[in-house]
Protein backbone atom coordinates (compact mmCIF):
# COMPACT_ATOMS: atom_id res chain seq x y z
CA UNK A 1 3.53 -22.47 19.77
CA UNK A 2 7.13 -21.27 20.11
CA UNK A 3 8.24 -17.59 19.64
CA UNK A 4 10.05 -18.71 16.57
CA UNK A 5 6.90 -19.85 14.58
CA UNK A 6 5.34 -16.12 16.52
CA UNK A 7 8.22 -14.25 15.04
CA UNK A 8 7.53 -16.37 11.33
CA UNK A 9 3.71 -15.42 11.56
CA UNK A 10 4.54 -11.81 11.83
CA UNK A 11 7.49 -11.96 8.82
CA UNK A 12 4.77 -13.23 7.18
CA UNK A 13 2.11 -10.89 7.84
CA UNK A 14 4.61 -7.83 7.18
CA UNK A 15 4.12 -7.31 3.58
CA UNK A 16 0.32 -7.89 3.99
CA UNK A 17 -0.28 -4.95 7.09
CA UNK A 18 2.61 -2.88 5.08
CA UNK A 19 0.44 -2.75 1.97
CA UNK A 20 -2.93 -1.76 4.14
CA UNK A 21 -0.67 1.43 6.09
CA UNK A 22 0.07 2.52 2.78
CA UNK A 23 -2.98 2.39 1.13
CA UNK A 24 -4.49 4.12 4.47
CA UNK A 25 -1.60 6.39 3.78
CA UNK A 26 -3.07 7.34 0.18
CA UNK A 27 -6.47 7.26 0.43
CA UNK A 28 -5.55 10.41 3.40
CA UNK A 29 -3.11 11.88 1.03
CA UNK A 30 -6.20 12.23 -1.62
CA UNK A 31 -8.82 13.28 0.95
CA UNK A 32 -6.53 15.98 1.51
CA UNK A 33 -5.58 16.74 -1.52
CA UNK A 34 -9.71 17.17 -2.68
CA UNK A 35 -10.16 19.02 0.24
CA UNK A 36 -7.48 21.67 -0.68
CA UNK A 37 -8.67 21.93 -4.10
CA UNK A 38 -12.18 22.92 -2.70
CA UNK A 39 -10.25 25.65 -0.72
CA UNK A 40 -8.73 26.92 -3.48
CA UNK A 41 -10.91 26.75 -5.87
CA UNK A 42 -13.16 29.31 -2.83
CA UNK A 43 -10.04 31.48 -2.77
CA UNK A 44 -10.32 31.89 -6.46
CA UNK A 45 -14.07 32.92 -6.41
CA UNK A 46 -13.52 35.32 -3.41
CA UNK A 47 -10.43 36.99 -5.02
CA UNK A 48 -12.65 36.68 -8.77
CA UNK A 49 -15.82 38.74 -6.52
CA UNK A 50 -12.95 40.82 -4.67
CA UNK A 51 -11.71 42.27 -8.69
CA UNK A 52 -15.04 42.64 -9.76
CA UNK A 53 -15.93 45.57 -6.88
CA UNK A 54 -13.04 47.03 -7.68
């Protein structure tokens, strides 16, 4: 096996481990982005409990 037909495997396989990063990429964005709402949706409670002593 020659490094050309190497170098072809891994042209090949680009698109293929480029479409797996990004969906990695994603699913993290959304974990994030649920996690966040969680926080803020805490924040909103605590600040709703905070105006209601006052």
């Amino acid at each position: 096996m020659g490094v050309a037909s190497l170098i072809g495997i891994l042209i090949y396989l680009f698109p293929f481990i480029a479409a797996v990063l990004v969906m990695v990429w994603l699913y993290r964005i959304k974990q994030n982005s649920d996690e966040q709402v969680e926080q803020n949706k805490k924040i909103i409670r605590l600040l709703e409990k905070d105006n209601l002593k006052e």
